[in-house]
Each structure stands twice: as structure tokens, then as C-alpha cells.
N, C-alpha and C. Protein backbone atom coordinates (compact mmCIF):
# COMPACT_ATOMS: atom_id res chain seq x y z
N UNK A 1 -10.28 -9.92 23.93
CA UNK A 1 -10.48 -9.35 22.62
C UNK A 1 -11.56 -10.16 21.89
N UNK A 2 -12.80 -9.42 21.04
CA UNK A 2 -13.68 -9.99 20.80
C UNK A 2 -13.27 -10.72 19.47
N UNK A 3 -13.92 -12.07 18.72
CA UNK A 3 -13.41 -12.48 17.74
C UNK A 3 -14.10 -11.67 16.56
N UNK A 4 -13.13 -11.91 15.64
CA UNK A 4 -13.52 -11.48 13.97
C UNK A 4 -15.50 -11.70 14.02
N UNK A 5 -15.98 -10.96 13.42
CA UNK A 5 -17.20 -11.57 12.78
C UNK A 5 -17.49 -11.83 11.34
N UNK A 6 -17.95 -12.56 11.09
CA UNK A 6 -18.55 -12.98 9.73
C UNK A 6 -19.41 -11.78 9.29
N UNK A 7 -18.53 -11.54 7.95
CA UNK A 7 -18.63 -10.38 7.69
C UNK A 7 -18.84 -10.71 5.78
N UNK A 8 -19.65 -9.74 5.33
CA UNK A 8 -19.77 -9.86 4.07
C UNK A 8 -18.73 -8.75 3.14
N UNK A 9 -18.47 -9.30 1.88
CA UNK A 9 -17.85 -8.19 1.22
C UNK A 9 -18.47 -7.04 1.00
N UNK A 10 -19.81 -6.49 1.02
CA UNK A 10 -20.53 -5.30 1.17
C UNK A 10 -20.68 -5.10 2.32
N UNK A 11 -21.36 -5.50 3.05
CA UNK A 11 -21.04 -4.87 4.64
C UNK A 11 -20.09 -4.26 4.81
N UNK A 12 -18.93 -4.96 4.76
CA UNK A 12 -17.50 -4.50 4.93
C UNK A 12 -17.02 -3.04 3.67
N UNK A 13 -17.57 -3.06 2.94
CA UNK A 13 -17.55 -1.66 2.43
C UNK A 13 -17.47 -0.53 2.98
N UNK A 14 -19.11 -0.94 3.60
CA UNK A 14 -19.99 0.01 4.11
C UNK A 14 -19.09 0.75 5.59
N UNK A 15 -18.20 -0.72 6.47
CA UNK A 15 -17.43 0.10 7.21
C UNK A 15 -16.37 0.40 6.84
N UNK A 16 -15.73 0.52 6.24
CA UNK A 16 -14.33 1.31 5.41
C UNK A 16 -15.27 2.52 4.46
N UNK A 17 -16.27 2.68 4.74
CA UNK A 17 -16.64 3.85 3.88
C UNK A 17 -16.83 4.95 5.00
N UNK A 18 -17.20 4.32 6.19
CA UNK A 18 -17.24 5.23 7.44
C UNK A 18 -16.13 6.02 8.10
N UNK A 19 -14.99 5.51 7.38
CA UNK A 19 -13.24 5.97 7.89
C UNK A 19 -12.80 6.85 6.52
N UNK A 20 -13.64 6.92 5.25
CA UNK A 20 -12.96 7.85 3.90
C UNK A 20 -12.55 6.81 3.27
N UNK A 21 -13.18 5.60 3.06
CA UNK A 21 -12.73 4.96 1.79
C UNK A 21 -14.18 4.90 0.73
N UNK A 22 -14.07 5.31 -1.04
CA UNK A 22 -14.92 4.91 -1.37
C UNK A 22 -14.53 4.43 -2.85
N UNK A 23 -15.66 3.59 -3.01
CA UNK A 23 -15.18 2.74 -4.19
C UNK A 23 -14.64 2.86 -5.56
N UNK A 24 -13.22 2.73 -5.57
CA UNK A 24 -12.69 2.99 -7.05
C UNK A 24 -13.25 2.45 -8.27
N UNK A 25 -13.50 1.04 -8.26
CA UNK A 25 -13.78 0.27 -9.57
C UNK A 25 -13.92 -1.15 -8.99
N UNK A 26 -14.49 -2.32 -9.79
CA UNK A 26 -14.94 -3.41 -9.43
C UNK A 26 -14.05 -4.18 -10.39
N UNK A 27 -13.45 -5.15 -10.24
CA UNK A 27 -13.22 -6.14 -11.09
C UNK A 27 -13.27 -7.64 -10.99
N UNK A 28 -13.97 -8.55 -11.70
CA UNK A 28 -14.81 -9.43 -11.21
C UNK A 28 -15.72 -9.38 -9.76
N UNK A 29 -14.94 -10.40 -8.79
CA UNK A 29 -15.86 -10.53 -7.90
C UNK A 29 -15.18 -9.53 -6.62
N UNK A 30 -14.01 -8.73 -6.87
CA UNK A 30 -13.04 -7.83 -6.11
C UNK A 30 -13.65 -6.83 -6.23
N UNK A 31 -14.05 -5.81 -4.98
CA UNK A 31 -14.61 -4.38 -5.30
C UNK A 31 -12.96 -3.72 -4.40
N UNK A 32 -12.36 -2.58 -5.44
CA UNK A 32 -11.38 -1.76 -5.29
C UNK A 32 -11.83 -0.28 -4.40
N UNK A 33 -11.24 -0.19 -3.25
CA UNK A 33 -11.43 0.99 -2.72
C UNK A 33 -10.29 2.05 -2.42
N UNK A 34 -10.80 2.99 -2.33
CA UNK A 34 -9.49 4.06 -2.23
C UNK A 34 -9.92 5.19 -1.25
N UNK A 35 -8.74 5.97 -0.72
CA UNK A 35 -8.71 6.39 0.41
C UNK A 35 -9.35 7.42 0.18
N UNK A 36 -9.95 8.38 0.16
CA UNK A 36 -10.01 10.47 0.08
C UNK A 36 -8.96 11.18 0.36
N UNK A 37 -8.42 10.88 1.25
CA UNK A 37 -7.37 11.60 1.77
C UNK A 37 -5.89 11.03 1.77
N UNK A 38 -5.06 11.76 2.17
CA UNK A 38 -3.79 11.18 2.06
C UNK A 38 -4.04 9.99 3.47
N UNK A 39 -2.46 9.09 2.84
CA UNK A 39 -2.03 7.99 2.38
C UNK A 39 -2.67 7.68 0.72
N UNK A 40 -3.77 7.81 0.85
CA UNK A 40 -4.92 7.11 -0.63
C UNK A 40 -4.28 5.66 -0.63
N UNK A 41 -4.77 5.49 0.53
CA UNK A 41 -4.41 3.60 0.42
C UNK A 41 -5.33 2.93 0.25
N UNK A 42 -5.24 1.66 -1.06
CA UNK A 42 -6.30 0.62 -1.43
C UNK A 42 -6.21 -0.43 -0.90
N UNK A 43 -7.56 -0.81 -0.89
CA UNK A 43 -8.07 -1.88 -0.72
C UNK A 43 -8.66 -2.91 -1.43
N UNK A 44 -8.21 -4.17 -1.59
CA UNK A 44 -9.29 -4.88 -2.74
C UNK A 44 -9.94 -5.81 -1.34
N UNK A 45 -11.74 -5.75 -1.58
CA UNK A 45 -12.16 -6.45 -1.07
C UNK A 45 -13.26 -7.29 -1.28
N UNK A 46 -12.82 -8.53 -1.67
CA UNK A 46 -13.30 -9.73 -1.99
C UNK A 46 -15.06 -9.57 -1.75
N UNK A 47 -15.97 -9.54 -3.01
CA UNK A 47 -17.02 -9.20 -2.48
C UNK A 47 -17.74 -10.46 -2.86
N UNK A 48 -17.62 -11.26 -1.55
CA UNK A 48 -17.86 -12.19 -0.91
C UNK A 48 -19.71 -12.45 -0.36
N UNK A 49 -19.92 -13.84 0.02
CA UNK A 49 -20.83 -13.64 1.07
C UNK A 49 -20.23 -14.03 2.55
N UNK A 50 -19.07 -14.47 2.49
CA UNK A 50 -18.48 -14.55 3.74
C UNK A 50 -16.91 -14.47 3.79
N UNK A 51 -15.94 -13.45 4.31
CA UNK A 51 -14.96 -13.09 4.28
C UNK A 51 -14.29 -13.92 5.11
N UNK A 52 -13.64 -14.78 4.53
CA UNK A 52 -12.63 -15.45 5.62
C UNK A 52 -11.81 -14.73 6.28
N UNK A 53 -11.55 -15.89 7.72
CA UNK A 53 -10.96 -14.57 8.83
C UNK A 53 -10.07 -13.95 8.96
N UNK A 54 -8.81 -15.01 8.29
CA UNK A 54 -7.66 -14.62 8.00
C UNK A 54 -7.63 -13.18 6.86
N UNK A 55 -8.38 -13.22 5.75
CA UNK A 55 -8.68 -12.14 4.79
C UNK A 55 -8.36 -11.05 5.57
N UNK A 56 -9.97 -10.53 6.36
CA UNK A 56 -10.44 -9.81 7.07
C UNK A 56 -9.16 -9.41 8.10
N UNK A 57 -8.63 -9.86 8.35
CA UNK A 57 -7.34 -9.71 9.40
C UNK A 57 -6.59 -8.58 8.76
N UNK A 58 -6.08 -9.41 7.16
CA UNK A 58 -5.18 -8.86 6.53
C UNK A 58 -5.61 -7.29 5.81
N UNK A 59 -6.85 -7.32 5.16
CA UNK A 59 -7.29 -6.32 5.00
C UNK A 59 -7.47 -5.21 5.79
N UNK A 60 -8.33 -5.83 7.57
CA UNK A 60 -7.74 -4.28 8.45
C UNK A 60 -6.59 -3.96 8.55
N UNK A 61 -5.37 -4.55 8.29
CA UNK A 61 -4.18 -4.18 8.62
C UNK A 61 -3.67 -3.53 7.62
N UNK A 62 -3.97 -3.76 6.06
CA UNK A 62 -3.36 -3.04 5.29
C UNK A 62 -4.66 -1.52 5.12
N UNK A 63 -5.67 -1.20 5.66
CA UNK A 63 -6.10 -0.10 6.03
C UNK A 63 -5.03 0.52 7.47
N UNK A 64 -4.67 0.07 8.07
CA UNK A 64 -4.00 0.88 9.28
C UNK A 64 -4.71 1.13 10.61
N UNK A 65 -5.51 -0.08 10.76
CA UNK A 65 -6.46 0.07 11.52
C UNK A 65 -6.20 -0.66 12.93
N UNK A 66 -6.48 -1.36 13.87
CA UNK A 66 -6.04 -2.39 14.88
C UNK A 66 -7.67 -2.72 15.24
N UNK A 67 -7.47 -4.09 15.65
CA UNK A 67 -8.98 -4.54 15.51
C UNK A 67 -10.00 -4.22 15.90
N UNK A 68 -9.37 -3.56 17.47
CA UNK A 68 -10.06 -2.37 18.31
C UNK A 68 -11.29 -1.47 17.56
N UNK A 69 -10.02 -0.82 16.79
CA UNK A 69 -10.78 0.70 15.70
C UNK A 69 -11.54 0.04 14.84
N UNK A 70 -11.29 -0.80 14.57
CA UNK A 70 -12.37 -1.86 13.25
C UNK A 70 -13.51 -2.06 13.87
N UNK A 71 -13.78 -2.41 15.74
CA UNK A 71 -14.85 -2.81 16.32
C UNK A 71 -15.76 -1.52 16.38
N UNK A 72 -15.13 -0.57 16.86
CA UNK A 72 -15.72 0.38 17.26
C UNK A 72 -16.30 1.06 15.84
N UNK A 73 -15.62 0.83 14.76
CA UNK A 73 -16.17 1.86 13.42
C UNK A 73 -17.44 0.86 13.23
N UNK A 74 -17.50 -0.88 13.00
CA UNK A 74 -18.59 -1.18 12.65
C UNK A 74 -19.81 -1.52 13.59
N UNK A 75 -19.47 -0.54 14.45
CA UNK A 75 -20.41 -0.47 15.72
C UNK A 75 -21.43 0.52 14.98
N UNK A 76 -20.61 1.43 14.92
CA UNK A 76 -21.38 3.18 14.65
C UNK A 76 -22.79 2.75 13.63
């Protein structure tokens, strides 16, 4: 299994925007995302210049994702 990459808080937008998430509202340095479709599950993601790994872990998981589907979406 390949490791996490160093990943920015916009980058990382950009791939949760590729699965139907788009941005609710910003507060401070947290950009809030929300689903389109049902579940409409959020995300706050630390808009960072570098997402720690553990974060990044926790955040694909509370999208519903497995790290797999995370590789392959920020492939595309």
C-alpha cells in the first residue's frame, strides 16, 4: 500500500471536489465542505500548506472513502 502524500489543504479540495464535495464556507484557516448528494457529509479541511498524515487519514475516513479510492480519485 502506497504511503499518504504530502498534500496541501487546496489540493485536497480539489480531490474531494472530484467525488461531489463543494465548498460550504471558510472559517479562519478551515475551508468547510459539503456533500451534493445524499449522506451531505462534511468535511472541515485544514487549509494548510501541509496536511499532516494522521489528519489526512482521518479526513478520508470521515468522507467514506478507503485509501485505495483516495489514490485512484487524486490520480484522475
Amino acid at each position: 500500500m502506497p504511503k499518504l502524500p504530502l498534500i496541501s489543504g487546496k489540493e485536497l479540495v480539489k480531490v474531494f471536489a472530484k467525488v461531489g464535495y463543494e465548498i460550504d464556507h471558510q472559517t479562519g484557516s478551515h475551508v468547510i465542505l459539503r456533500q451534493k448528494d445524499a449522506p451531505h457529509r462534511r468535511l472541515t479541511i485544514p487549509n494548510h500548506n501541509e496536511i499532516a498524515k494522521g489528519t489526512l487519514r482521518a479526513i478520508i475516513r470521515e468522507a467514506g472513502l478507503t485509501r485505495e479510492e483516495f489514490f485512484e480519485i487524486q490520480e484522475k
